[in-house]
Protein backbone atom coordinates (compact mmCIF):
# COMPACT_ATOMS: atom_id res chain seq x y z
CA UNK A 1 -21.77 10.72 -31.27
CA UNK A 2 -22.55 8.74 -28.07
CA UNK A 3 -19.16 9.86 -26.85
CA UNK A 4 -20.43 13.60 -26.51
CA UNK A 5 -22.81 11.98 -23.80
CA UNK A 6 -21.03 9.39 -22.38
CA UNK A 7 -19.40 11.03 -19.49
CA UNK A 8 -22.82 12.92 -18.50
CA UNK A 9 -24.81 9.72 -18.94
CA UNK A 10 -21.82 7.98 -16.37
CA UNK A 11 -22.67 10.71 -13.50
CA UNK A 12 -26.08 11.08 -14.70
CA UNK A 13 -25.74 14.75 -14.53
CA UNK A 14 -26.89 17.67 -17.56
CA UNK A 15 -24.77 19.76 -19.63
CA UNK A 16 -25.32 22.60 -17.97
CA UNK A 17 -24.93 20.42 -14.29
CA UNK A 18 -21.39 19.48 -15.88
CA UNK A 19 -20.32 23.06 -16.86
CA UNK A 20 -21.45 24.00 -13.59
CA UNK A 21 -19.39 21.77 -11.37
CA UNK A 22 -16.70 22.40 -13.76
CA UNK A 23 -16.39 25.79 -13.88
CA UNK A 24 -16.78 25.81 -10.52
CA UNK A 25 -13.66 23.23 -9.93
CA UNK A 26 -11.89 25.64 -12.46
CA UNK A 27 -12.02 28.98 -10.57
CA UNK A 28 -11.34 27.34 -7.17
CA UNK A 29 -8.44 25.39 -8.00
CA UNK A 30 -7.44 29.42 -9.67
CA UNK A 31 -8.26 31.18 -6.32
CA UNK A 32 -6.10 28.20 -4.56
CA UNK A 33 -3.34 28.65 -7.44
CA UNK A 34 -3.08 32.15 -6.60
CA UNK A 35 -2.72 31.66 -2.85
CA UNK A 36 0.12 29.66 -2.97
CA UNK A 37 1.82 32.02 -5.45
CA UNK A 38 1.67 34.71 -3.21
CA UNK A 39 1.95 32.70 -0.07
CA UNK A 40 5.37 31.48 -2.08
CA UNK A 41 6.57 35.40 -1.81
CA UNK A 42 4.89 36.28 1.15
CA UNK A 43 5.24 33.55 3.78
CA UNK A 44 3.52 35.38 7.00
CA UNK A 45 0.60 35.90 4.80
CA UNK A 46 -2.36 33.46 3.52
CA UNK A 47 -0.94 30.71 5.63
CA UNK A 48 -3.82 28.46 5.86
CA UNK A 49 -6.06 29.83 2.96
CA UNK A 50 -4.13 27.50 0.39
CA UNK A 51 -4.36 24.50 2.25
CA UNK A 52 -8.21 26.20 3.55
CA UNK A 53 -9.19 26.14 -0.20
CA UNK A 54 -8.16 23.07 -1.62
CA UNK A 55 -9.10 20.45 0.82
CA UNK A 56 -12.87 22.24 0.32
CA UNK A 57 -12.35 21.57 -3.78
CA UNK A 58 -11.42 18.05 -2.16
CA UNK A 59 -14.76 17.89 -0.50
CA UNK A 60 -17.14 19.33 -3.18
CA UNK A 61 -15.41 16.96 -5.76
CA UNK A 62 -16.13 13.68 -3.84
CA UNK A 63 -19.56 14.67 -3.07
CA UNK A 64 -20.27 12.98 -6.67
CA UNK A 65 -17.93 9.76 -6.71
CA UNK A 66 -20.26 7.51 -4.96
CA UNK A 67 -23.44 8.27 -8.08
């Protein structure tokens, strides 16, 4: 069972920490999915919002990789 815990024990975070981050990660890297979709169709639109959004997932997700 220790591999249930593993992961959370390596970033000493909680569950609910975890789901947190991760649902977090989830719905930006969504919203940035989305942008280029339309940005795809639409070129004059969202120009920088893609790039905008996923270079701030960048940020938020290496605010943990030195723990």
């Amino acid at each position: 069972m220790k591999y249930l815990t593993k992961h959370l024990e390596e970033h000493n975070i909680s569950y609910f920490e975890h789901m947190r981050r991760s649902l977090g990660f989830g719905y930006q890297s969504f919203k940035a999915g989305l942008i280029f979709l339309i940005h795809a169709f639409l070129p004059f639109i969202l120009v920088e919002d893609g790039s905008d959004t996923i270079a701030k997932l960048n940020d938020n997700f290496c605010k943990g990789c030195d723990k």
